[in-house]
Each structure stands twice: as structure tokens, then as C-alpha cells.
Protein backbone atom coordinates (compact mmCIF):
# COMPACT_ATOMS: atom_id res chain seq x y z
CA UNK A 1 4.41 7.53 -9.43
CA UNK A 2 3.00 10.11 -7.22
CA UNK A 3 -0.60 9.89 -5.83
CA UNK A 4 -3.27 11.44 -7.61
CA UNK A 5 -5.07 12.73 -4.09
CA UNK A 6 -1.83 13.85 -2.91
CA UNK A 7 -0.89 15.77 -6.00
CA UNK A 8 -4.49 17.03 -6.32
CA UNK A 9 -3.96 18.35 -2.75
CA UNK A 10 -0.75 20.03 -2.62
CA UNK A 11 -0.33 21.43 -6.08
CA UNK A 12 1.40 24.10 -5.12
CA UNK A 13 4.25 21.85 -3.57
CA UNK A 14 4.83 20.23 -6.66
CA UNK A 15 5.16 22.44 -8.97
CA UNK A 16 7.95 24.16 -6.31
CA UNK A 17 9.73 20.67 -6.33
CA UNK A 18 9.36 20.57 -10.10
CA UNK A 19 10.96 23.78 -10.24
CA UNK A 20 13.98 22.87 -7.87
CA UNK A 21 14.36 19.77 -10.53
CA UNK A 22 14.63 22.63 -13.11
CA UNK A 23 11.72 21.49 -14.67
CA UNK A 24 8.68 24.02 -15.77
CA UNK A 25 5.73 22.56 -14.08
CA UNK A 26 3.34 24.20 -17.11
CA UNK A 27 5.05 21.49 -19.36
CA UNK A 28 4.90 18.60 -16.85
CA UNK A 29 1.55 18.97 -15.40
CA UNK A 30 0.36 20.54 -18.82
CA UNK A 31 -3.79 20.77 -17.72
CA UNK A 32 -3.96 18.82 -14.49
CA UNK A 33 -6.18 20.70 -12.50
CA UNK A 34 -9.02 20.93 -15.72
CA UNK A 35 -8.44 17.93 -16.48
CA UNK A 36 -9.12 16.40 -13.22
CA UNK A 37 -12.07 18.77 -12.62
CA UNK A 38 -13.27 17.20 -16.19
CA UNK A 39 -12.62 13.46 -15.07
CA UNK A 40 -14.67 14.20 -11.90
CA UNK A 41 -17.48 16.11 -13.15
CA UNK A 42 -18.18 13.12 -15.83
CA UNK A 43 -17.92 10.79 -12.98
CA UNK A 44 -20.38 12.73 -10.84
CA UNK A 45 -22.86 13.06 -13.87
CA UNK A 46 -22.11 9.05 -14.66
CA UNK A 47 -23.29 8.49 -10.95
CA UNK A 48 -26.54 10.81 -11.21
CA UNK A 49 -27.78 8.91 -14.23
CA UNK A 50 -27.17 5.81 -13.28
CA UNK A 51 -29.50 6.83 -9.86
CA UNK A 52 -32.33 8.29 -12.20
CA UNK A 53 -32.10 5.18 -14.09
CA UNK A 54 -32.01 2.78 -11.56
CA UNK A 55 -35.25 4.54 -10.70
CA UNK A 56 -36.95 4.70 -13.85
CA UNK A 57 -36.18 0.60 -14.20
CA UNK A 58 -37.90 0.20 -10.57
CA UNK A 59 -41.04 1.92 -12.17
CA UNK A 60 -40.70 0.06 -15.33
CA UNK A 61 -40.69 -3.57 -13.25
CA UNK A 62 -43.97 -1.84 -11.13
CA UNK A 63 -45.95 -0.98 -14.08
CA UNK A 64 -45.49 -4.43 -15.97
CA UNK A 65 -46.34 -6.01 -12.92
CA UNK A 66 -49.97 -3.74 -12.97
CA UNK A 67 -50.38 -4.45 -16.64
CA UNK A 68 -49.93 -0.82 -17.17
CA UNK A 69 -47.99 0.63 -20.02
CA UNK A 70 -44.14 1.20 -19.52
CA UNK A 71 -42.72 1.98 -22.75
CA UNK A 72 -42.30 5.73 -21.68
CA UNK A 73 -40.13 5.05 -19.20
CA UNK A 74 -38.65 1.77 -21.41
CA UNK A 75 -37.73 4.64 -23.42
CA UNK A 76 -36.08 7.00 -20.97
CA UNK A 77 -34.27 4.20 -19.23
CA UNK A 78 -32.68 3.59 -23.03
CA UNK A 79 -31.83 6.98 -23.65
CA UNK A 80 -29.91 7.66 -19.98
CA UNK A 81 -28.24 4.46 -20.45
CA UNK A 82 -26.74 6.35 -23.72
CA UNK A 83 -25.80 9.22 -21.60
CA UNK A 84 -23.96 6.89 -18.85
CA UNK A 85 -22.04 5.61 -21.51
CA UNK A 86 -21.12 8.90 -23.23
CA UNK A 87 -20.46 10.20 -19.19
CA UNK A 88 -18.40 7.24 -18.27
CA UNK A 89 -16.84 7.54 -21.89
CA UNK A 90 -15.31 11.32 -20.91
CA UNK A 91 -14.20 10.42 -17.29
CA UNK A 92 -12.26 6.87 -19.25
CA UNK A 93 -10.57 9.53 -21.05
CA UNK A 94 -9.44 12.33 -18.68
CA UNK A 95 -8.56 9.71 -16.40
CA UNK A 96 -6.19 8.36 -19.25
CA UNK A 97 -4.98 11.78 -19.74
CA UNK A 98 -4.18 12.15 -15.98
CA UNK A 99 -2.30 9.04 -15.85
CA UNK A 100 -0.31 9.65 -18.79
CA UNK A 101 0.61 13.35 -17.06
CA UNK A 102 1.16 11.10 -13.74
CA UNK A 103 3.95 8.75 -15.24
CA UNK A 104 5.76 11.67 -16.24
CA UNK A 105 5.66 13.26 -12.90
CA UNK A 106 9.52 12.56 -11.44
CA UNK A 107 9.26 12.13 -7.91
CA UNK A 108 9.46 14.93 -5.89
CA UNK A 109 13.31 15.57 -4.15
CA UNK A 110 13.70 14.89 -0.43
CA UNK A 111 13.95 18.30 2.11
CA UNK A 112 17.36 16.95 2.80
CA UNK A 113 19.09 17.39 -0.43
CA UNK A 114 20.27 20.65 -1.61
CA UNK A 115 18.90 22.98 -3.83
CA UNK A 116 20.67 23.37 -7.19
CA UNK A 117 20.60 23.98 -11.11
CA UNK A 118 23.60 21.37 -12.34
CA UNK A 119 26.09 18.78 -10.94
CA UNK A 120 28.15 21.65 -9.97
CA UNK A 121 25.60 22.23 -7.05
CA UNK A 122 25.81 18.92 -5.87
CA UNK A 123 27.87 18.43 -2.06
CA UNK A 124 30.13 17.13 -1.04
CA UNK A 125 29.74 14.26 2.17
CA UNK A 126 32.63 12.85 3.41
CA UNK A 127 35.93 11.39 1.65
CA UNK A 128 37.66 7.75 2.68
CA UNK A 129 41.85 7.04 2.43
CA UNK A 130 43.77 9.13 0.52
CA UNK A 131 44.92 8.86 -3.64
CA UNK A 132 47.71 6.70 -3.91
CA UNK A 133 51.38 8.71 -4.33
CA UNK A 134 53.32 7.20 -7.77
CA UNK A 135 57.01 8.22 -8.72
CA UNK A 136 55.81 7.89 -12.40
CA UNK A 137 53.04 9.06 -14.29
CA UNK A 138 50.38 6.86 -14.12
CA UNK A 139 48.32 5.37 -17.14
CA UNK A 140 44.82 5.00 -18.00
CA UNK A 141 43.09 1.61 -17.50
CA UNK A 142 43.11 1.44 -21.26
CA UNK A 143 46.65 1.97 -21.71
CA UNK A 144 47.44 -0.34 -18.70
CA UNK A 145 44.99 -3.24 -20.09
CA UNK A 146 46.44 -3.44 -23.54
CA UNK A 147 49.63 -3.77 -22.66
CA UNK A 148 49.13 -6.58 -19.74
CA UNK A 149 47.08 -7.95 -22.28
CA UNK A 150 44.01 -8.40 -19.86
CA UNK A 151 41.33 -5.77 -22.16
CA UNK A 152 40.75 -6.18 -25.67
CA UNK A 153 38.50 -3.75 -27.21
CA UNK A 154 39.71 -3.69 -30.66
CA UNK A 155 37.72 -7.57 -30.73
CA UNK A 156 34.77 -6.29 -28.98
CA UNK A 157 34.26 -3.61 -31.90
CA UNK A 158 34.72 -6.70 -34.13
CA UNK A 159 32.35 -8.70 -32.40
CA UNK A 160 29.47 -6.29 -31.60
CA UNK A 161 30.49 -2.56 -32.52
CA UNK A 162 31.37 0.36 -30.04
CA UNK A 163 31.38 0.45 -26.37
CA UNK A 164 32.03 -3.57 -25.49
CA UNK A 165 35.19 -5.16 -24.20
CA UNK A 166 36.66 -8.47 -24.23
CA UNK A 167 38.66 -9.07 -20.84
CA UNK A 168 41.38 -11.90 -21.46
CA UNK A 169 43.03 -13.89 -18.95
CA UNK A 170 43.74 -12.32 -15.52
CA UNK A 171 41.31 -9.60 -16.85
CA UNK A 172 38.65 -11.68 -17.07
CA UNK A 173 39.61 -13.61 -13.36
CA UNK A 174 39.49 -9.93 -11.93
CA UNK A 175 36.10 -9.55 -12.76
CA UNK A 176 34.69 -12.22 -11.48
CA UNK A 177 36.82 -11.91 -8.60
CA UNK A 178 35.21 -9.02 -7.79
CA UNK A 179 31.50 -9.92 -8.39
CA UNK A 180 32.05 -12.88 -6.01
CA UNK A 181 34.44 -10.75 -3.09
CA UNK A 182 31.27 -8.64 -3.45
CA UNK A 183 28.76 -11.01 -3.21
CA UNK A 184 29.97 -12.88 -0.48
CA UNK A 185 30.83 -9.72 1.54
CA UNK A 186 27.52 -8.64 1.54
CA UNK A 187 25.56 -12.36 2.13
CA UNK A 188 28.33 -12.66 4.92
CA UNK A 189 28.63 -9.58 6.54
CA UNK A 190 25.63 -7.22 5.75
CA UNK A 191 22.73 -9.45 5.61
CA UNK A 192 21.54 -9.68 2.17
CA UNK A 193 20.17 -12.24 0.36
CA UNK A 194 21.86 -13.07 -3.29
CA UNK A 195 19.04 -13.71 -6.09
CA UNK A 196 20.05 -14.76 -9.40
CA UNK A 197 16.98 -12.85 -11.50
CA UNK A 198 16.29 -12.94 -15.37
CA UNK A 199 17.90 -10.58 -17.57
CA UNK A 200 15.05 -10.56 -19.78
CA UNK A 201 11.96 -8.41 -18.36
CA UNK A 202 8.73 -7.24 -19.03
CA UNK A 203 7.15 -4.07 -19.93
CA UNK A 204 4.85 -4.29 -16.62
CA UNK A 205 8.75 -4.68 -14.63
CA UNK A 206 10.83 -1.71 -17.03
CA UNK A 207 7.13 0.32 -15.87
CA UNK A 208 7.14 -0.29 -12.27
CA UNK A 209 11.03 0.74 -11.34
CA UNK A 210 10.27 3.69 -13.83
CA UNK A 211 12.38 3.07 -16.93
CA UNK A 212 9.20 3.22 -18.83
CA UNK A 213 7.65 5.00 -20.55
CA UNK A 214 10.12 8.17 -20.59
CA UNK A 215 13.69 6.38 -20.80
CA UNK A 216 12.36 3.82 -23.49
CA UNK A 217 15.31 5.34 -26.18
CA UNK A 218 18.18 4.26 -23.46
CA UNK A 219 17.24 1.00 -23.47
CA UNK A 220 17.41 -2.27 -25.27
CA UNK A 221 14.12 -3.64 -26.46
CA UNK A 222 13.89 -7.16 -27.57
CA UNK A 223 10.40 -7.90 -29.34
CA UNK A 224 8.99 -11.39 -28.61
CA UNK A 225 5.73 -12.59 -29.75
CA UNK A 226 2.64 -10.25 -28.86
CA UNK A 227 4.59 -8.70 -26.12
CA UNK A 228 7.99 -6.70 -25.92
CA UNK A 229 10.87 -8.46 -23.68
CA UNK A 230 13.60 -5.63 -22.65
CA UNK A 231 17.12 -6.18 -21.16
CA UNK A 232 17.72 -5.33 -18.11
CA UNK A 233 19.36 -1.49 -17.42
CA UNK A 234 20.55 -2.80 -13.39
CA UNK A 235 19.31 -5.79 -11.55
CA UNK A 236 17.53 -2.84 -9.72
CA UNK A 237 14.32 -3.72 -12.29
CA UNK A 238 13.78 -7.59 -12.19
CA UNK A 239 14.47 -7.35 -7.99
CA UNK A 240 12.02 -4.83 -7.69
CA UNK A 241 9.68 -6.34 -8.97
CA UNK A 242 9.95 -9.63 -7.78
CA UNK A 243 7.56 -8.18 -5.40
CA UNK A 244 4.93 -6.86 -7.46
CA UNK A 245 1.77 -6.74 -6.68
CA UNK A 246 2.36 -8.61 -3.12
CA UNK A 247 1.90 -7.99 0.31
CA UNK A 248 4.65 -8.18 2.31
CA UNK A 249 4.57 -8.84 6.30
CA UNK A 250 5.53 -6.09 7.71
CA UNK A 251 7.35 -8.08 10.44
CA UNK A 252 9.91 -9.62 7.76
CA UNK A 253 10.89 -5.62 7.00
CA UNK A 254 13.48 -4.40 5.90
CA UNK A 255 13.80 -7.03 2.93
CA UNK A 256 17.21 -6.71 1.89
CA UNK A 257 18.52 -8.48 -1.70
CA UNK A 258 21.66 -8.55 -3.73
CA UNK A 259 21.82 -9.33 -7.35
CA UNK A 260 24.70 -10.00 -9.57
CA UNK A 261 23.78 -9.48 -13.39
CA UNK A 262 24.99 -7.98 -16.55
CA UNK A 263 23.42 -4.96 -17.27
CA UNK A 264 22.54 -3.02 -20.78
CA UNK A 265 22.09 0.72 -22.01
CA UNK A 266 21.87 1.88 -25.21
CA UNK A 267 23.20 5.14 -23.76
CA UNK A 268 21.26 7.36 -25.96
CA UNK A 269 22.20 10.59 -26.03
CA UNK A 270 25.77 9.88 -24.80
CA UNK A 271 27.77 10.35 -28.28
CA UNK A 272 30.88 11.57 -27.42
CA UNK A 273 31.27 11.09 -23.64
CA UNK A 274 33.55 8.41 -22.32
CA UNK A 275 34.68 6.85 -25.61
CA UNK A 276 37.73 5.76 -24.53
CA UNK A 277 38.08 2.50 -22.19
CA UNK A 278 35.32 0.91 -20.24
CA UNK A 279 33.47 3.59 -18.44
CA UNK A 280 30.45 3.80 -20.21
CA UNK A 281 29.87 0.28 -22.10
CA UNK A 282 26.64 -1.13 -23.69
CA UNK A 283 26.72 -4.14 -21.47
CA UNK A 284 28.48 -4.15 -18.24
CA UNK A 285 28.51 -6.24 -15.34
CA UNK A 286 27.03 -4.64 -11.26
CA UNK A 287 26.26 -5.90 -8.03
CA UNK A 288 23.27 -4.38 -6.88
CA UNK A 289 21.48 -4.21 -3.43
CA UNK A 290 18.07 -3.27 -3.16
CA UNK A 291 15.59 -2.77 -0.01
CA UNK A 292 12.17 -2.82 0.75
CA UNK A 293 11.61 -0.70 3.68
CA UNK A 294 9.01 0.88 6.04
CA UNK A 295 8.53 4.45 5.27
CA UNK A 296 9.39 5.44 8.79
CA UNK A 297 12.75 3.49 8.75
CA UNK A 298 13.41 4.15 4.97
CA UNK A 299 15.92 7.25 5.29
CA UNK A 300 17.95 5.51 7.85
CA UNK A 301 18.36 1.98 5.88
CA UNK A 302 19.36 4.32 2.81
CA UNK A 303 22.42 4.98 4.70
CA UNK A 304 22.88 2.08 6.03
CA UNK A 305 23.04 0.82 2.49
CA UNK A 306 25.26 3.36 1.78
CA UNK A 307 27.40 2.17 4.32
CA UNK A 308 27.54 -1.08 2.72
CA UNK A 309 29.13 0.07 -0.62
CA UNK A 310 31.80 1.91 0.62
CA UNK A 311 32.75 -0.84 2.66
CA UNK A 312 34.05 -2.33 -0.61
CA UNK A 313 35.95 0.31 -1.67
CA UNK A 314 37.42 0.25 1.84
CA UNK A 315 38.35 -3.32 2.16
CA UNK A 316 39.94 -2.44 -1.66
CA UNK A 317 41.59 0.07 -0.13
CA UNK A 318 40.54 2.63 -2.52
CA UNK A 319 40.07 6.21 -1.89
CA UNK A 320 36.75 7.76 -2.69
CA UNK A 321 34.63 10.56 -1.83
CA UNK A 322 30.44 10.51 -0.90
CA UNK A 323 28.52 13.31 -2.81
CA UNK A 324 24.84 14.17 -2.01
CA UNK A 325 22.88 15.22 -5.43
CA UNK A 326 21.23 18.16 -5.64
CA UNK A 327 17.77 18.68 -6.77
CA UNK A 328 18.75 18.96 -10.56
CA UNK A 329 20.74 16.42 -10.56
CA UNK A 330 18.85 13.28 -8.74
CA UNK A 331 17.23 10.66 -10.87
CA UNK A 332 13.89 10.87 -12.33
CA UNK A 333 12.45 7.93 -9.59
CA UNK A 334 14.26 9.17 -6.96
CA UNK A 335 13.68 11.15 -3.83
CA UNK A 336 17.39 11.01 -2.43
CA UNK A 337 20.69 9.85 -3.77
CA UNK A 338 24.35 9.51 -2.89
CA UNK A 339 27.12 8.87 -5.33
CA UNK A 340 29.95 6.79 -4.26
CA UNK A 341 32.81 8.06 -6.47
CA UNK A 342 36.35 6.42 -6.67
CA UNK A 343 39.93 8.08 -7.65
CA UNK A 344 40.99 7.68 -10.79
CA UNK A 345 44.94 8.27 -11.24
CA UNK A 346 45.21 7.44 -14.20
CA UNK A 347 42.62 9.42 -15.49
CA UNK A 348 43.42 12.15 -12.24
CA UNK A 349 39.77 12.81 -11.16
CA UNK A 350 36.35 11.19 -9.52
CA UNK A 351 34.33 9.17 -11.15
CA UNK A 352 30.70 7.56 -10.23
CA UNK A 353 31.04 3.89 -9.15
CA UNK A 354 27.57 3.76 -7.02
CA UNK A 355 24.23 5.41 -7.06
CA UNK A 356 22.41 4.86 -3.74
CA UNK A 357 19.32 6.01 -3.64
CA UNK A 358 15.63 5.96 -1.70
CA UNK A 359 12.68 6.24 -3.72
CA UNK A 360 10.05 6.17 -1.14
CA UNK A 361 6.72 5.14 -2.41
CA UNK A 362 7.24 6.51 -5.91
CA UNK A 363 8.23 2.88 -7.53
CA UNK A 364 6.27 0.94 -5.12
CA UNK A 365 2.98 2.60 -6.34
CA UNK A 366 3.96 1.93 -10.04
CA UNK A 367 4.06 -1.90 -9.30
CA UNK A 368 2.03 -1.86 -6.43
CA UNK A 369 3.69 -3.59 -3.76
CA UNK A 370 2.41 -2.99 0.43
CA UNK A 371 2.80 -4.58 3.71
CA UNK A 372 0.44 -4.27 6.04
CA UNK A 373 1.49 -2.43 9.47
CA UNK A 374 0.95 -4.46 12.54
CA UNK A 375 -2.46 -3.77 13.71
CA UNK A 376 -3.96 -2.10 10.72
CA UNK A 377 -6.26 -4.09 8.73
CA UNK A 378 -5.54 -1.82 5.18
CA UNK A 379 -2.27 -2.32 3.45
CA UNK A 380 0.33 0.60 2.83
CA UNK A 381 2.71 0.88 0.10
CA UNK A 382 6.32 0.58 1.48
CA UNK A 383 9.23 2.60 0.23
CA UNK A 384 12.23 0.78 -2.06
CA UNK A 385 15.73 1.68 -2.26
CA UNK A 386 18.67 0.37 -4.09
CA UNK A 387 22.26 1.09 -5.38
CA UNK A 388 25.42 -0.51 -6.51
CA UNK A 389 27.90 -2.25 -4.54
CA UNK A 390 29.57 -2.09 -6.80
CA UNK A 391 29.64 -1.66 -10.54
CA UNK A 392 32.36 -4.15 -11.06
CA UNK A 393 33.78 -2.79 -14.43
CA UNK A 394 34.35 0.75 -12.86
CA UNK A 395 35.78 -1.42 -9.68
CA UNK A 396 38.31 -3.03 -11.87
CA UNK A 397 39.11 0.04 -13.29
CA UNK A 398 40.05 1.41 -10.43
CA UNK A 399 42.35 -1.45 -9.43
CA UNK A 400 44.11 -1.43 -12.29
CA UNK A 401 44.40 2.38 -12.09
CA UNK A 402 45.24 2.62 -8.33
CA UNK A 403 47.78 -0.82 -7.93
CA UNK A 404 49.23 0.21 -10.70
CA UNK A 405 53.32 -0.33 -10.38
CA UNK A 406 56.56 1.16 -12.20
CA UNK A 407 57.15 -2.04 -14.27
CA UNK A 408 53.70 -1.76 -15.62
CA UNK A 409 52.18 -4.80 -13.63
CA UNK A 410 49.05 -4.42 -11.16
CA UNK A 411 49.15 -5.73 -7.53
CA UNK A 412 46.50 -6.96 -6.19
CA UNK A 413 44.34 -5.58 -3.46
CA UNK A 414 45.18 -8.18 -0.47
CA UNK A 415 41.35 -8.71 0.01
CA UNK A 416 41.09 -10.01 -3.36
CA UNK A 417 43.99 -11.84 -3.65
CA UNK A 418 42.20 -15.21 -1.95
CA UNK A 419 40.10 -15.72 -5.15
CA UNK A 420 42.71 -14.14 -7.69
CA UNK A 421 45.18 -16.99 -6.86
CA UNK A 422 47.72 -14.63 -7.35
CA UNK A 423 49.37 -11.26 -6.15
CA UNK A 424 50.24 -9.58 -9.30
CA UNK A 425 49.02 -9.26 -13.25
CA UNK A 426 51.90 -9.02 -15.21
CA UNK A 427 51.83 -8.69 -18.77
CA UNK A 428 51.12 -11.78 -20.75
CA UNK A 429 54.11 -12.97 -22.61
């Protein structure tokens, strides 16, 4: 969420970043400026009254004490009391009108990212390896995974409808192959910490990492008791929050955490896109790192973390390409992001395998988490980043896309092959 002085202060900035975002800042910010004009006004005239009264009260407690007659000023002491309340009433309700235009607010895009209207603006930042050279045409992973009889998603419609997957067998050993050559890479190597969160999460956690209110419809809402319980979207929500409403020493920064965790999305508003495989599933497995940063030292740990998920691909030995979103195009919490997309052969094109993004102070305001900077006695809010390292169904795809060999089995990347037990899937028989 963005501050209210800040946004008070520099209007005109925001509705320009609204605009890159191909937003119309009438719509977003609908009455802002009135609104807060109202809120203050009521809190002014709340403050006046409350003197005068304060006043009136002292004169009431002097003339008792004379045995004079007070019940003039009993009387105006009742009536301002009425017009506190009715003042304080107004300013309770354009501030809850403010808020609510607040939360809507996306954060506002980083200098460094470029301008644009669409994905098609988005740039290019580097590329890794090269796309592997096949003497046959190769197959899709869904193709591939039927016929090795490792993906079964005929029995996941059974079982719980569209967009699931059973993995059988080596299929299923690949998957958690990868979650733990990714965990342990980044515990061992990169300096992360692994937490095992819930997947179940408040509405105070989906609120502070900015899933709610405005994404509600893509996500997965369990009710339990008084209170709603939602499933988690990424591990990016419970790990965030894990922090809420804390202090953190500013000496222990950056805090750096890894999570592995199923993840689920209704994907609302998705009919039609990706039906076929495992691209876009209901529930789906990710390793995700997250940060909690100083805002000085913020922009550099987002590449550093970066850095971190394309090591995978590398020690994979997959090639892959690093594209900086434009303004249009960045998520709604989000101040910068880089996608981390992998080759496909078998599908011949690029597709998203890691957001990484820095969100500055936007989600760190919504669940109110600080550290306090060395020699400062007031506490700052810190900036958050996060992104995945990898999403481990689009990781398998890949591997089974990319090893793919003439007589239809899959090698195995040699990094992996330590906790495969094996070189090869072959096709069950």
C-alpha cells in the first residue's frame, strides 16, 4: 500500500505512474483529493469542539464548586459532545473511503523499467546456453509423459476436474527431485534459510502480500468458523508474513528465506489458455525465496536473487532468457520484476518459470513490518522481495522437453541424477 502523506504529496506522480500501468487514474483514485480534504476538515472541527468543550467542563467543575448554577453550560457541554460525535463520525468515514481507494492503489513502477502498453513492450536482459539441436521433431511434455507413463491427467480430471495431474513413478521422483536439488542448492550455496510454512492462511496474511481484496476471484477460499482460511497462491504469502507486525534488527538484514509448498489458483479468468499439459494447473508445486531488505540495499539484493534462480536453470543446463517487465505488464504489488523464462522445444517458444520481483515498502506497509536503522530511535518499514527458484512443475517440464531422446526416453540432467538414482526415464513397461 502506498502512503497516504506521500500520495497526498505527489499526486501528480501518481497518477503519471498510473498512467504508464495503463490505468486511468480518475477510476483508481476516484475523489481522493475531496475526500481527504473532507476527512481532514471533520478532524479539524472534531479537535475544535473537543477544545471548547474541554473548556465549558472546566467552568462547569468551577461553578459547582461556588454553588453557582451550571446547567447552561451542562447543557452546551451535551450538545458539543453530539457534534464531536457527528464530526468524528464523517472523518471515520472518509478515512474508510480513503483506505478502500488506498488498497486499490498498485504500487507505483520503478524508474528503471521501461515504459510500455502490453507484454510486447517488455525487454529483453540477457539469454543463458543455447536450445538444444534434435534430429527429430520433438514432443510436448504431454505427449512425452503419457507415453513414459510418468503424467496422468486423464485420473486427475477423475479425481478433482480440470487443470490437475497425477505424476506416476519416475514422474513423481522427478519432482521431488527437483524441490530438494533446489532446496539444498540454495540452503548450501546462497544462504537461505528453508521454512516449512502453513498452506492454510489468513485474511490479515492474503491482505498484507496484496492478494486481497482485488485478486479475491483467483483464489481459493476455504471458510472456517467466524473467519475465512484461504490456500496459499505461492509460499510468497505465509513467508511474508511471518514477519508481521515485528521489528526486525536491522543488523540481521537482509533476511533471506526459502519455502517449498504447493501452491493454488483458481485461475479466474484464464478459460482457454494453457489447457493442454501442466502449465497452468490449479495446484502446483514452487520453491520460493523471499527477502527482507533495507531500502537502500533492496535493488541490488533483487538481483542478487535473480542471480540465484538462474543458477538452477544453469546447473540444469537449460537455456533461458531474462526479460525486464514493462510498466503494463508488472504485478499489481510490485515495483520491479524480472521473468526467468525457459525453452520449450517441444512446445518451440519461452515460457515464464520465475517472477522475481522487489516490492519496496508497498507489502511491508500492508502488514506492517520495520527494523529500526542503527542509531535512529523510530522504526522504518523495510522493503520485501521474492520470486521462484523455481516453479518445479514448469522445471520438469522443461526436462522432459529439453533431455528429450530419439527412442522417446528422457536423460537426466547430471546435477539431478544424485537424487534420481538413475540416468534415464524410460517408458514403463
Amino acid at each position: 500500500m502506498l502512503d497516504l502523506n506521500f500520495v497526498r504529496d505527489n499526486l501528480p506522480l501518481v497518477e503519471e505512474k498510473l498512467r504508464q500501468r495503463g490505468m486511468n487514474p480518475a477510476e483508481v483514485l476516484k475523489d481522493f483529493r475531496a475526500i481527504d480534504s473532507e476527512r481532514r476538515q471533520a478532524i479539524t472541527a472534531a479537535e475544535t469542539l473537543q477544545a471548547r468543550r474541554n473548556r465549558a467542563s472546566e467552568e462547569v467543575a468551577k461553578l459547582k464548586k461556588s454553588g453557582q448554577d451550571a446547567s447552561a453550560q451542562i447543557n452546551e457541554t451535551k450538545e458539543l459532545r453530539e457534534q464531536i460525535a457527528e464530526s468524528e463520525k464523517k472523518a471515520a468515514e472518509q478515512q474508510a473511503r480513503l483506505r478502500e481507494i488506498l488498497t486499490s492503489l498498485p504500487n507505483l513502477p520503478n524508474d528503471s523499467i521501461p515504459a510500455g502498453k502490453s507484454e510486447a513492450d517488455n525487454v529483453e536482459a540477457r539469454r543463458w546456453g543455447a536450445p538444444p539441436q534434435f534430429d527429430f521433431k520433438p514432443k510436448p511434455h504431454w505427449e512425452l509423459g503419457e507415453q513414459l507413463g510418468v503424467l496422468d491427467l486423464e485420473r486427475a480430471a477423475k479425481l478433482s476436474g480440470a487443470r490437475f495431474a497425477v505424476y506416476w513413478a519416475l514422474g513423481a521422483r522427478l519432482e521431488r527431485a527437483l524441490a530438494n536439488f533446489m532446496l539444498d542448492l540454495h540452503t548450501r550455496e546462497h544462504g537461505y534459510t528453508e521454512v516449512l510454512p502453513p498452506y492454510l492462511v489468513n485474511s490479515e496474511s492474503m491482505y498484507g502480500t496484496g492478494q486481497l481484496p482485488k485478486f479475491a476471484q483467483d483464489l481459493f477460499r476455504v471458510p472456517h468458523g467466524e473467519k475465512d482460511l484461504w490456500l496459499i497462491p505461492t509460499a510468497e504469502v505465509p513467508v511474508t508474513n511471518l514477519y508481521r507486525d515485528e521489528v526486525l534488527d536491522a543488523a540481521k538484514l537482509p533476511v533471506s528465506l526459502t519455502a517449498y509448498t504447493p501452491c493454488f489458483r483458481s485461475e479466474a479468468g484464464s478459460y482457454g489458455k494453457d489447457v493442454r499439459g501442466i502449465i497452468r494447473q490449479h495446484q502446483f508445486q514452487k520453491v520460493e525465496l523471499v527477502k527482507f531488505s533495507r531500502p537502500e540495499t533492496s535493488y541490488d539484493e533483487l538481483e542478487k536473487l535473480t542471480h540465484d534462480a538462474e543458477i538452477v536453470l544453469q546447473k540444469l543446463g537449460l537455456h533461458y532468457r531474462v526479460v525486464t517487465l514493462c510498466t503494463a505488464d508488472i504485478g499489481f504489488s510490485a515495483a520491479k520484476t524480472y521473468d526467468i523464462e525457459v525453452w520449450l522445444p517441444g512446445q518451440n517458444l519461452f515460457r515464464e518459470i520465475s517472477s522475481c520481483s522487489n516490492f519496496e515498502s508497498f507489502q511491508a506497509r500492508r502488514a506492517n513490518i520495520r527494523y529500526r536503522p542503527e542509531g535512529k530511535s523510530k522504526t522504518e518499514f523495510l522493503h520485501t522481495l521474492n520470486g521462484s527458484a523455481l516453479a518445479v512443475g514448469r522445471t520438469w517440464v522443461a526436462i522432459v522437453e529439453n533431455y528429450q531422446q530419439a527412442d522417446g526416453s528422457v536423460r537426466i540432467p547430471d546435477a539431478l541424477q544424485p537424487y534420481m538414482g538413475t540416468d534415464r526415464i524410460s517408458a514403463v513397461r
